[in-house]
PDB file of N, CA and C in Angstrom:
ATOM      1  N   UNK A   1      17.117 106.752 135.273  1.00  0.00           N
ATOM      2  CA  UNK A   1      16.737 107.137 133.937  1.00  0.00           C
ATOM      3  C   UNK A   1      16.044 108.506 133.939  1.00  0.00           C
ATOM      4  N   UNK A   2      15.280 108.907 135.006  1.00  0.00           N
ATOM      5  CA  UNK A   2      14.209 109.888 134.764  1.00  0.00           C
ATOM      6  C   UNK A   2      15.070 110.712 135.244  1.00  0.00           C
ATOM      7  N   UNK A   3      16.585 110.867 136.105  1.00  0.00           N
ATOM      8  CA  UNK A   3      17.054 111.988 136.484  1.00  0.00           C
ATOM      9  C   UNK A   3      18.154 112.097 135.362  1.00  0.00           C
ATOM     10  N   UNK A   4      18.527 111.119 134.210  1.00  0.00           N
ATOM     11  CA  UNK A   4      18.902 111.499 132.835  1.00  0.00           C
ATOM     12  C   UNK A   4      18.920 112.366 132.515  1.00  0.00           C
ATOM     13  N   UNK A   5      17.128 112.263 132.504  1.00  0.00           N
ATOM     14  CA  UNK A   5      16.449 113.037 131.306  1.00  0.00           C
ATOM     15  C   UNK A   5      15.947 113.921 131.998  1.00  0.00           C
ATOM     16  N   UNK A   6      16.126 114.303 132.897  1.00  0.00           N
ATOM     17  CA  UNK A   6      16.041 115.639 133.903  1.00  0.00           C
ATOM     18  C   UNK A   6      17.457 116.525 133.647  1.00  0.00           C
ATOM     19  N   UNK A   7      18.271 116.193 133.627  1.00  0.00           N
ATOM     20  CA  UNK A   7      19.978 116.629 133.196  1.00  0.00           C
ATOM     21  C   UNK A   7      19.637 116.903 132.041  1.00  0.00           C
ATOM     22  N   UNK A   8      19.049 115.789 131.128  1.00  0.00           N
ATOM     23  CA  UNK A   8      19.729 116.261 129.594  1.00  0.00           C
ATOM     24  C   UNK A   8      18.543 117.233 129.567  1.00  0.00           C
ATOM     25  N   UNK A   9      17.448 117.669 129.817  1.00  0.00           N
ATOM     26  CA  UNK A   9      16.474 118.810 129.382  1.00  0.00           C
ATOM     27  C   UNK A   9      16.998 119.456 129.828  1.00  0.00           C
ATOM     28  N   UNK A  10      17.698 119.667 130.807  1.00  0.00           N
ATOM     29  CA  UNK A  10      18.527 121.133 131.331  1.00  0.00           C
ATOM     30  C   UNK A  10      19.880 121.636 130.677  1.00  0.00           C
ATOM     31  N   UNK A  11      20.527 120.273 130.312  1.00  0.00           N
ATOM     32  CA  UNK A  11      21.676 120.852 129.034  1.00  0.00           C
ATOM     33  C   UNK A  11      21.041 121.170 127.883  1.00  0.00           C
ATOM     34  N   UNK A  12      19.731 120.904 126.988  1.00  0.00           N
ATOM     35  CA  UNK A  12      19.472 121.052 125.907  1.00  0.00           C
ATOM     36  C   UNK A  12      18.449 122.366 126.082  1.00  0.00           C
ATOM     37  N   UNK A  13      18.053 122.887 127.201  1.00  0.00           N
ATOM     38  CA  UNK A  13      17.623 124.535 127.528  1.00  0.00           C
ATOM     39  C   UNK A  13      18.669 125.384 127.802  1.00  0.00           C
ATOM     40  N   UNK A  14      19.874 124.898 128.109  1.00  0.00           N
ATOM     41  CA  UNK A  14      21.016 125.674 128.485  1.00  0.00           C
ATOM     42  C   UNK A  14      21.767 126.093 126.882  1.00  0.00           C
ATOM     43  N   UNK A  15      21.543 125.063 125.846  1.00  0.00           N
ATOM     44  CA  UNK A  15      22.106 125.122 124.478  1.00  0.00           C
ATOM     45  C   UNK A  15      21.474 126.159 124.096  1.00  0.00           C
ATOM     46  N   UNK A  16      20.136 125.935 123.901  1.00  0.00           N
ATOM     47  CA  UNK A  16      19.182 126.742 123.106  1.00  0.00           C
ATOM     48  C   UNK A  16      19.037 128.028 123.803  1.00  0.00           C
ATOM     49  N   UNK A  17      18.993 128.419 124.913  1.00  0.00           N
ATOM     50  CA  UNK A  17      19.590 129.944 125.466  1.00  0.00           C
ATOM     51  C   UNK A  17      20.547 130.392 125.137  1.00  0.00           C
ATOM     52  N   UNK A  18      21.765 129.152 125.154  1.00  0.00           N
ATOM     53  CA  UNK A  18      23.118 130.047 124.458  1.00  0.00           C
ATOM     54  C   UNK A  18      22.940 130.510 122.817  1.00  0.00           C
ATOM     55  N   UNK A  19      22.645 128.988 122.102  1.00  0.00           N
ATOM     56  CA  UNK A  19      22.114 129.587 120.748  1.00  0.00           C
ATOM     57  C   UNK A  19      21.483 131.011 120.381  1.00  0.00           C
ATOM     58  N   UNK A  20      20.320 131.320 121.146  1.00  0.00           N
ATOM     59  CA  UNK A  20      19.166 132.046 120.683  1.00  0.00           C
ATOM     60  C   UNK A  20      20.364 133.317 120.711  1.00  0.00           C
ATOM     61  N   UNK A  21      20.267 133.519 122.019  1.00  0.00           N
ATOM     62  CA  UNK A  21      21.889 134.667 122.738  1.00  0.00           C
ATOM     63  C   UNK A  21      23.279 134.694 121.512  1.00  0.00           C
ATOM     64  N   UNK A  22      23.291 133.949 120.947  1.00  0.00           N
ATOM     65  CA  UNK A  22      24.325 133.904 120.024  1.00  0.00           C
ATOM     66  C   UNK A  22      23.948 134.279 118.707  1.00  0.00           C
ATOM     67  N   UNK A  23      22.637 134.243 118.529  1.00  0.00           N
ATOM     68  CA  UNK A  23      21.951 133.946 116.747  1.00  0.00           C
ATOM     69  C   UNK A  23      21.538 135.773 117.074  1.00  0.00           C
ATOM     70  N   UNK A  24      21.342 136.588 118.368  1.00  0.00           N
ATOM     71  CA  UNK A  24      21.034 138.274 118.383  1.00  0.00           C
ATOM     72  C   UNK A  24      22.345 138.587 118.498  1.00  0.00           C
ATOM     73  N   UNK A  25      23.281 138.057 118.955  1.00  0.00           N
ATOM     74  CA  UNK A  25      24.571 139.139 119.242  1.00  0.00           C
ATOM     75  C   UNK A  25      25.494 138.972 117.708  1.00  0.00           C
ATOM     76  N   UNK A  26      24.850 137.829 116.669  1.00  0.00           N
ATOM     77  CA  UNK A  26      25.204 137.898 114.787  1.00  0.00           C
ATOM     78  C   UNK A  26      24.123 138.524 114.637  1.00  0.00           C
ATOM     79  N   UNK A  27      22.690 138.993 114.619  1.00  0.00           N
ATOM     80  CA  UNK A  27      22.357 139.919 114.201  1.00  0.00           C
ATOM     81  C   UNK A  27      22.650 141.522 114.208  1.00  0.00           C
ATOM     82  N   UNK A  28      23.354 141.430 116.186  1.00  0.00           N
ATOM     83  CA  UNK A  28      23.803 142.549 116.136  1.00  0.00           C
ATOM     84  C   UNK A  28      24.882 142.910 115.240  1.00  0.00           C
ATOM     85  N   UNK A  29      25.702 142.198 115.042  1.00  0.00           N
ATOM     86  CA  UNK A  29      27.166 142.326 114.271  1.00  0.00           C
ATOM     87  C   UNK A  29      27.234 142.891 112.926  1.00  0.00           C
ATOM     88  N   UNK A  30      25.710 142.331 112.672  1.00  0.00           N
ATOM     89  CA  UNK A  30      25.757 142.661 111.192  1.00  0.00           C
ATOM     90  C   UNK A  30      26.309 142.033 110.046  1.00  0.00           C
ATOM     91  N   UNK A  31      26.458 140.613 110.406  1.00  0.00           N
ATOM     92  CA  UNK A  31      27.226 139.672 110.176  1.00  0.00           C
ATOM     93  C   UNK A  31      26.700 139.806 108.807  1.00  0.00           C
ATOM     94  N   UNK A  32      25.814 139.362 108.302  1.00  0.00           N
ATOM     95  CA  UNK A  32      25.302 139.096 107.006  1.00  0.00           C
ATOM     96  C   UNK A  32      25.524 139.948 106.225  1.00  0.00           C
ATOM     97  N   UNK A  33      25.297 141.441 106.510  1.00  0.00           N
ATOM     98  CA  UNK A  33      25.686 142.368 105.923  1.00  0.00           C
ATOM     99  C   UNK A  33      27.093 142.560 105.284  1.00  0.00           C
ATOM    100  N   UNK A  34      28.053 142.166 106.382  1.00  0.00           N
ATOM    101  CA  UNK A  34      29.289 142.049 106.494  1.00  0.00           C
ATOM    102  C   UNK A  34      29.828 141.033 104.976  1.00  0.00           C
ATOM    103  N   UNK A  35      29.107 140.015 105.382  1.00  0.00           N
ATOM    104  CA  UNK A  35      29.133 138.753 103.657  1.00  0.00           C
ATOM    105  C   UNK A  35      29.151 139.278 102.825  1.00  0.00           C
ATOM    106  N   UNK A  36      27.621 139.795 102.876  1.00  0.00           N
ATOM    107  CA  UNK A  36      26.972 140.438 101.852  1.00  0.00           C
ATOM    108  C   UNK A  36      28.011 141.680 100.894  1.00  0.00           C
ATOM    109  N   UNK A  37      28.813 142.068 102.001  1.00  0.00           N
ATOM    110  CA  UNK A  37      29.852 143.074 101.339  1.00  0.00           C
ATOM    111  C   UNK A  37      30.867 142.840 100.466  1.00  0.00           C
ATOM    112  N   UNK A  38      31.549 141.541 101.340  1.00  0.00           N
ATOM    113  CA  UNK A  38      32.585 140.781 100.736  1.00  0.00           C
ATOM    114  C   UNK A  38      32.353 140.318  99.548  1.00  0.00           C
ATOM    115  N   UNK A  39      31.305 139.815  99.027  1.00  0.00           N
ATOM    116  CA  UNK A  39      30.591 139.234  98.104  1.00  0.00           C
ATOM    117  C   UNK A  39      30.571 140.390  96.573  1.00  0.00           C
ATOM    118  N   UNK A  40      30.694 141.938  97.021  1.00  0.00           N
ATOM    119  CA  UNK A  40      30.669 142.623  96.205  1.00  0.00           C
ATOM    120  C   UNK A  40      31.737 143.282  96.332  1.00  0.00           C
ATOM    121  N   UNK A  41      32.929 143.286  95.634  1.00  0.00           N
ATOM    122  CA  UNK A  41      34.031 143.912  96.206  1.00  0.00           C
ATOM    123  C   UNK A  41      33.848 146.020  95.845  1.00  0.00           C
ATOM    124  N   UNK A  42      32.678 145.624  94.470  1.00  0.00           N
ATOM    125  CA  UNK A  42      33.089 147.059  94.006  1.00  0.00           C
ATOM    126  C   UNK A  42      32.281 147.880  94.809  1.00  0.00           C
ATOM    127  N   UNK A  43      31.228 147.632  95.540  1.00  0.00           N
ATOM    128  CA  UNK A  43      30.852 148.285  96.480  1.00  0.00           C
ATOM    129  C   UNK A  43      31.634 148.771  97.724  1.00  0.00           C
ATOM    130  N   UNK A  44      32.490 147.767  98.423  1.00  0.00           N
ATOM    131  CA  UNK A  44      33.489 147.987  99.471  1.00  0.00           C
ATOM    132  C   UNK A  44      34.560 148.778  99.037  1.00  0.00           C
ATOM    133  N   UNK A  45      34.795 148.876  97.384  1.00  0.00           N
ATOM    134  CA  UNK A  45      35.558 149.796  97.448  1.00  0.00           C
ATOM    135  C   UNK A  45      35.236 151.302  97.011  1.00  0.00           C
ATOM    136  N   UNK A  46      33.631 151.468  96.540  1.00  0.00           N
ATOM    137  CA  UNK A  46      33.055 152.407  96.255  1.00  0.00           C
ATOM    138  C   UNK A  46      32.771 153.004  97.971  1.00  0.00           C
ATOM    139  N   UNK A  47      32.137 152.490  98.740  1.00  0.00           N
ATOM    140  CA  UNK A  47      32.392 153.043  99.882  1.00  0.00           C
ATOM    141  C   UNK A  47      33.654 153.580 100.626  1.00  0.00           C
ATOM    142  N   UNK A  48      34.544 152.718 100.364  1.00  0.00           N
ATOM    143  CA  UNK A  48      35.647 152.960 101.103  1.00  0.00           C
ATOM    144  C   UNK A  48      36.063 154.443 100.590  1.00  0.00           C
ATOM    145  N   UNK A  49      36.137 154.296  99.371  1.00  0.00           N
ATOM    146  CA  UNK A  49      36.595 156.104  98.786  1.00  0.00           C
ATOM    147  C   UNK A  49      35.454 156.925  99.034  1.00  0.00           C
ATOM    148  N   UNK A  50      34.124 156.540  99.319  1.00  0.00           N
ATOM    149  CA  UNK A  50      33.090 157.849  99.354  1.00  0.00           C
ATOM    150  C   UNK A  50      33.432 157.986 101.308  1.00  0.00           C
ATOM    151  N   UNK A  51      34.503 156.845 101.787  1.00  0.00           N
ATOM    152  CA  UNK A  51      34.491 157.534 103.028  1.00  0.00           C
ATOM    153  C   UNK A  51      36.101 158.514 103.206  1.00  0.00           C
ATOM    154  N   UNK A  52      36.896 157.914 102.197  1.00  0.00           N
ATOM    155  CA  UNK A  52      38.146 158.668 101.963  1.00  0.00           C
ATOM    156  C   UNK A  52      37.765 160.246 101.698  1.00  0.00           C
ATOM    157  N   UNK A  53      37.152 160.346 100.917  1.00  0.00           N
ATOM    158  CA  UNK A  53      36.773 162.110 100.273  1.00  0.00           C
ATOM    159  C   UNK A  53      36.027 162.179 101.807  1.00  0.00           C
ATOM    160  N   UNK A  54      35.552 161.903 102.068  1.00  0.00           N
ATOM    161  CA  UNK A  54      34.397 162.438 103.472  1.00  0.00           C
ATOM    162  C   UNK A  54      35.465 162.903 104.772  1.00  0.00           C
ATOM    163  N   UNK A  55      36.086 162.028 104.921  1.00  0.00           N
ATOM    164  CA  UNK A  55      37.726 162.383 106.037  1.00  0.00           C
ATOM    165  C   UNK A  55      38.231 163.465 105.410  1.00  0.00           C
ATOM    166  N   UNK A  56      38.961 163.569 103.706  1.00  0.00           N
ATOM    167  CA  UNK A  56      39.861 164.062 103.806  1.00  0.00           C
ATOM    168  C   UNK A  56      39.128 165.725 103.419  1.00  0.00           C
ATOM    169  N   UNK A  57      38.143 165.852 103.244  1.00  0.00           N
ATOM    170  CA  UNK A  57      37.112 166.925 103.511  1.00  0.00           C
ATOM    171  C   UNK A  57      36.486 167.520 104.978  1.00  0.00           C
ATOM    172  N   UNK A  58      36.609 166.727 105.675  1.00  0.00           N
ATOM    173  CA  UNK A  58      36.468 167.136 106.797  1.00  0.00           C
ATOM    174  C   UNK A  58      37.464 167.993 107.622  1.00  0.00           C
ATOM    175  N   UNK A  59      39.210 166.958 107.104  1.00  0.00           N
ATOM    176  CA  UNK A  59      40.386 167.497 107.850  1.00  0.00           C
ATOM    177  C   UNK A  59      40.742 169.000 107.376  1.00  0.00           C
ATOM    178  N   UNK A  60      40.275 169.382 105.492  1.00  0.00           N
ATOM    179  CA  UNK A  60      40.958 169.918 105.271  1.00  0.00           C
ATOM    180  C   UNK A  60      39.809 171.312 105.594  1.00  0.00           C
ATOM    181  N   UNK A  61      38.370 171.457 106.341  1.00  0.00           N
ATOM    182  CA  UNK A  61      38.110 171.960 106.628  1.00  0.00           C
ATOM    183  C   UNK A  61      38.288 172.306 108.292  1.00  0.00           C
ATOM    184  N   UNK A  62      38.224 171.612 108.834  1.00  0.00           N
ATOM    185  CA  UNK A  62      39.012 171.723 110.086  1.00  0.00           C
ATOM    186  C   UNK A  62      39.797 172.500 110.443  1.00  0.00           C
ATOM    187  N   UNK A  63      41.549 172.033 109.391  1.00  0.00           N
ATOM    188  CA  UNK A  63      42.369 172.499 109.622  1.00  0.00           C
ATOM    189  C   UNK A  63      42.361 174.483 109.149  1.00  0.00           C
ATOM    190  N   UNK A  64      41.354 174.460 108.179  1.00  0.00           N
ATOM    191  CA  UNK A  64      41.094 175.977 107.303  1.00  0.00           C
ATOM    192  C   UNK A  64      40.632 176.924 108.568  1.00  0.00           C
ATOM    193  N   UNK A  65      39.579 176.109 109.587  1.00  0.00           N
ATOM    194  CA  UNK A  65      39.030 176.749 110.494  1.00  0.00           C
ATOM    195  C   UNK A  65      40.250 176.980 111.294  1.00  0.00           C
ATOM    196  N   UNK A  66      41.013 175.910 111.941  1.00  0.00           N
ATOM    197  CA  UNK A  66      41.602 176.276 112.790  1.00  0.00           C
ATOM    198  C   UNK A  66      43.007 177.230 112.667  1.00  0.00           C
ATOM    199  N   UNK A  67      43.397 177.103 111.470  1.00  0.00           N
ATOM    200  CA  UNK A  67      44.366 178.143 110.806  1.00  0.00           C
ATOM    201  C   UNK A  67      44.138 179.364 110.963  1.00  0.00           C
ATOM    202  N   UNK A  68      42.627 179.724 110.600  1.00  0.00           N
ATOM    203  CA  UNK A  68      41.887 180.627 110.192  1.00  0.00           C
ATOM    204  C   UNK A  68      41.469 181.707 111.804  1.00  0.00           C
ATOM    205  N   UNK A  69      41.978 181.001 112.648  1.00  0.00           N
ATOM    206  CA  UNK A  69      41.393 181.322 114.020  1.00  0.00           C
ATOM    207  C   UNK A  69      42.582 181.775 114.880  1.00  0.00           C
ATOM    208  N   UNK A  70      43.880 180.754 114.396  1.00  0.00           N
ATOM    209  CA  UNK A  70      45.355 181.056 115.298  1.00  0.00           C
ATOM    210  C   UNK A  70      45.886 182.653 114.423  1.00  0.00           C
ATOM    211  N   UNK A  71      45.362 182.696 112.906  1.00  0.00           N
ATOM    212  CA  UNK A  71      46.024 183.838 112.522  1.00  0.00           C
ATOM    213  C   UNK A  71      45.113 184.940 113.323  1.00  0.00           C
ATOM    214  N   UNK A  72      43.669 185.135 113.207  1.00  0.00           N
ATOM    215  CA  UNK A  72      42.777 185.835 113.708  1.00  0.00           C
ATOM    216  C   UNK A  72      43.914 186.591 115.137  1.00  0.00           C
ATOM    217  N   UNK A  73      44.039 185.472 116.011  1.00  0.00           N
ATOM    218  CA  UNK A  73      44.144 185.608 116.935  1.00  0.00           C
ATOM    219  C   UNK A  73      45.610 186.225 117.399  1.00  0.00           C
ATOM    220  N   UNK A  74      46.365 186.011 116.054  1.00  0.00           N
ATOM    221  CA  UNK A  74      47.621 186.605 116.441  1.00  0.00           C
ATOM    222  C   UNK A  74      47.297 188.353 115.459  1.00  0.00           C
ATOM    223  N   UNK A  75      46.408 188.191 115.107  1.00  0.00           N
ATOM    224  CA  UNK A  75      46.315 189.854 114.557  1.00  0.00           C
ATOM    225  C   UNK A  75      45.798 190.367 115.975  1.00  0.00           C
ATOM    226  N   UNK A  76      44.534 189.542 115.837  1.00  0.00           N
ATOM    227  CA  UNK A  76      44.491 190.285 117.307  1.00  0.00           C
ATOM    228  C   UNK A  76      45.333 190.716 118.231  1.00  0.00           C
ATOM    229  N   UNK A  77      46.274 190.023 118.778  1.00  0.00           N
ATOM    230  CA  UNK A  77      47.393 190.353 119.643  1.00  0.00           C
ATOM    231  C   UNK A  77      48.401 191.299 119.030  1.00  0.00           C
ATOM    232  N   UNK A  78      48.913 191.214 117.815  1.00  0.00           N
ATOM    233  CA  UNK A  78      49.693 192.047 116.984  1.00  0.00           C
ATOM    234  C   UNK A  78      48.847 193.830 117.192  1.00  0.00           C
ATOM    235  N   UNK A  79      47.598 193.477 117.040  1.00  0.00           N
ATOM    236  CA  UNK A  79      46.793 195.485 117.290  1.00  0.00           C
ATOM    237  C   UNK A  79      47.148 195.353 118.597  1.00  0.00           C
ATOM    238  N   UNK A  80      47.228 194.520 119.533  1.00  0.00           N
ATOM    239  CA  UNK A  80      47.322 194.938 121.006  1.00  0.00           C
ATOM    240  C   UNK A  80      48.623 195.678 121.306  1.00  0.00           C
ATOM    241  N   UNK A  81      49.836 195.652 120.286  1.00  0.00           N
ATOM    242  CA  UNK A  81      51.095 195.951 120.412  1.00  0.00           C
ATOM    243  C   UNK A  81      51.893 196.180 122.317  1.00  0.00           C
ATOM    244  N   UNK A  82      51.566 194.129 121.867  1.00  0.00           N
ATOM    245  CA  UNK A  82      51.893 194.223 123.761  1.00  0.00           C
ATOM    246  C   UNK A  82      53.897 194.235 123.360  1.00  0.00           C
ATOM    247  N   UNK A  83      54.206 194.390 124.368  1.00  0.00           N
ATOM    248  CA  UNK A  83      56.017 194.459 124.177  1.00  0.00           C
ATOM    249  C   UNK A  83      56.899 193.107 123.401  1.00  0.00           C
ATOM    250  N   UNK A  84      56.167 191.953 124.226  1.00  0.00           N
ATOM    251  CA  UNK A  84      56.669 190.196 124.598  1.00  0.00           C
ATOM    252  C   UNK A  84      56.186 190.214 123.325  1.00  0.00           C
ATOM    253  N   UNK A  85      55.013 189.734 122.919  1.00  0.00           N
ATOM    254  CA  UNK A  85      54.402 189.362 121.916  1.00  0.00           C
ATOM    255  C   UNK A  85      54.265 189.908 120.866  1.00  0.00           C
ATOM    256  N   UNK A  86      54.541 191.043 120.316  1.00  0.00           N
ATOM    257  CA  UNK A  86      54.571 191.946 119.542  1.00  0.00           C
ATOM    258  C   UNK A  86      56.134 191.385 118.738  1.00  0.00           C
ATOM    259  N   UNK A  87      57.304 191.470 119.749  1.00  0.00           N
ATOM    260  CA  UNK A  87      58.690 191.279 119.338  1.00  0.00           C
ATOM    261  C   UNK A  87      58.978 189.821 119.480  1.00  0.00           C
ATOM    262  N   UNK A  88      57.811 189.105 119.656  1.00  0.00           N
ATOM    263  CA  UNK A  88      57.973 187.718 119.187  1.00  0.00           C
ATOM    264  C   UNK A  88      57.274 187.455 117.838  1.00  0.00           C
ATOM    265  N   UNK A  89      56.196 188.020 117.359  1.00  0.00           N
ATOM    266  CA  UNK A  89      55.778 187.981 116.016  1.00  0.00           C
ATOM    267  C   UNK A  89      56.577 188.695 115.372  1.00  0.00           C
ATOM    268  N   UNK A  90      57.420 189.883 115.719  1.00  0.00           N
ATOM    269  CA  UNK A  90      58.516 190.279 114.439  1.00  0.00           C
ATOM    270  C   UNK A  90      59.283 189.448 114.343  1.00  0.00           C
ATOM    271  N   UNK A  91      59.753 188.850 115.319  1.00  0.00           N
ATOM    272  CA  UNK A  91      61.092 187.518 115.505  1.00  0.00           C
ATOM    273  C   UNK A  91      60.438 186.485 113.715  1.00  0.00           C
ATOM    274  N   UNK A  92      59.351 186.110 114.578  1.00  0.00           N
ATOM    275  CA  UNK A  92      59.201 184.854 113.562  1.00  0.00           C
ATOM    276  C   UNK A  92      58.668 186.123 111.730  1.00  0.00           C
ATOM    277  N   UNK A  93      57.868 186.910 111.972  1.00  0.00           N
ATOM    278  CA  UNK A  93      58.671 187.237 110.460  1.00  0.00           C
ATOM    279  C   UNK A  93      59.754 187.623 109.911  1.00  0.00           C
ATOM    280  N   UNK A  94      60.814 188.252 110.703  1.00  0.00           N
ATOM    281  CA  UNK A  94      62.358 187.929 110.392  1.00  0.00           C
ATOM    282  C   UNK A  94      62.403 186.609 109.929  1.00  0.00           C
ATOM    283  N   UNK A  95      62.238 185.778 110.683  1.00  0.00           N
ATOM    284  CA  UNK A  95      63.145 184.718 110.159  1.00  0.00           C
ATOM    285  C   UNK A  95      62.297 183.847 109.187  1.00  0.00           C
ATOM    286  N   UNK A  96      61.124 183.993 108.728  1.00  0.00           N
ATOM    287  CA  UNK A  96      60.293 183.729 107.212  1.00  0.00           C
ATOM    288  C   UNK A  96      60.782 184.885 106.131  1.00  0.00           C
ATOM    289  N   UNK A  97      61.459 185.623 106.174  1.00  0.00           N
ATOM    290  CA  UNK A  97      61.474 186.691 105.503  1.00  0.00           C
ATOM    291  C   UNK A  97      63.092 186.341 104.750  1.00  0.00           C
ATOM    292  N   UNK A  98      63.659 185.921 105.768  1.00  0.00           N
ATOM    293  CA  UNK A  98      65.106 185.460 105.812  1.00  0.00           C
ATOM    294  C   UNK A  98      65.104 184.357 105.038  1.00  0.00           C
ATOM    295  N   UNK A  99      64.140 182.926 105.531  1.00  0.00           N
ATOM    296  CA  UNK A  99      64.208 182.029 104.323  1.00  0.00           C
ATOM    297  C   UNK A  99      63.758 181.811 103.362  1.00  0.00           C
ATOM    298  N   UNK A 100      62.779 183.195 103.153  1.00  0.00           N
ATOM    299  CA  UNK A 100      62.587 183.097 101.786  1.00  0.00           C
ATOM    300  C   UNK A 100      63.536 184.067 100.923  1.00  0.00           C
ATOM    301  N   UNK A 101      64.338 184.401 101.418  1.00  0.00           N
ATOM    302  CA  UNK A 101      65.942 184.891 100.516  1.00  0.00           C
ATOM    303  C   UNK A 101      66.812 183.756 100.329  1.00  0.00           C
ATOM    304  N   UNK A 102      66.383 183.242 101.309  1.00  0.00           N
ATOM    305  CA  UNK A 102      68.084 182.069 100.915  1.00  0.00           C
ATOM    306  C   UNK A 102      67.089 181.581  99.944  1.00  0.00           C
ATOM    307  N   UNK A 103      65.452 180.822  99.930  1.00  0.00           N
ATOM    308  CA  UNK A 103      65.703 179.822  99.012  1.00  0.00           C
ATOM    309  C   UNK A 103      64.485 180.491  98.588  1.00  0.00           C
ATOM    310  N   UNK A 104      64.598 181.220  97.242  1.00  0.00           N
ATOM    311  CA  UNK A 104      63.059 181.796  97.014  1.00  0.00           C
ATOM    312  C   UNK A 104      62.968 180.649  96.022  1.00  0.00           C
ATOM    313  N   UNK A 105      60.827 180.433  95.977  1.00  0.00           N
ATOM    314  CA  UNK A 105      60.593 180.049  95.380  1.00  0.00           C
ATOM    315  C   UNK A 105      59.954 180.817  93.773  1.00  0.00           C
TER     316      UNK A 105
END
């Protein structure tokens, strides 16, 4: 009997460690919060678009910078009037120059 209840205090400290361990890794989760969201849809979707504008503001600055840096960089090379590169940037405005005859807008 007494080595029972020597077993079962050691399964019912082994529960309550897993519990406790289980009841911080749902606090970590944010679980409630998580409810708490579901529960309000117009918030989840008021966030969701204040994170849509936040991305698509980010990309379209990004991409401004990085546009903004490949042209830089081909002027730059264009004043260098190296031979290769020089008659590869006329190449490609020939042939922008060309399709905007066939199909002007």
């Amino acid at each position: 009997m007494a080595h029972e209840a020597k077993d079962l205090r050691g399964t019912l400290g082994y529960l309550s460690k897993k519990i406790d361990r289980l009841a911080i890794d749902m606090e970590k989760a944010q679980l409630k919060e998580y409810v708490n969201l579901m529960h309000r849809p117009w918030q989840l979707i008021w966030r969701n678009f204040i994170s849509g504008i936040s991305r698509g503001v980010g990309i379209a600055l990004g991409f401004t910078f990085f546009a903004a840096t490949i042209v830089y960089l081909l002027q730059f090379l264009g004043a260098l009037n190296l031979p290769i590169v020089g008659d590869y940037i006329a190449d490609i405005v020939r042939i922008v120059q060309r399709q905007l005859e066939i199909n002007p807008y």
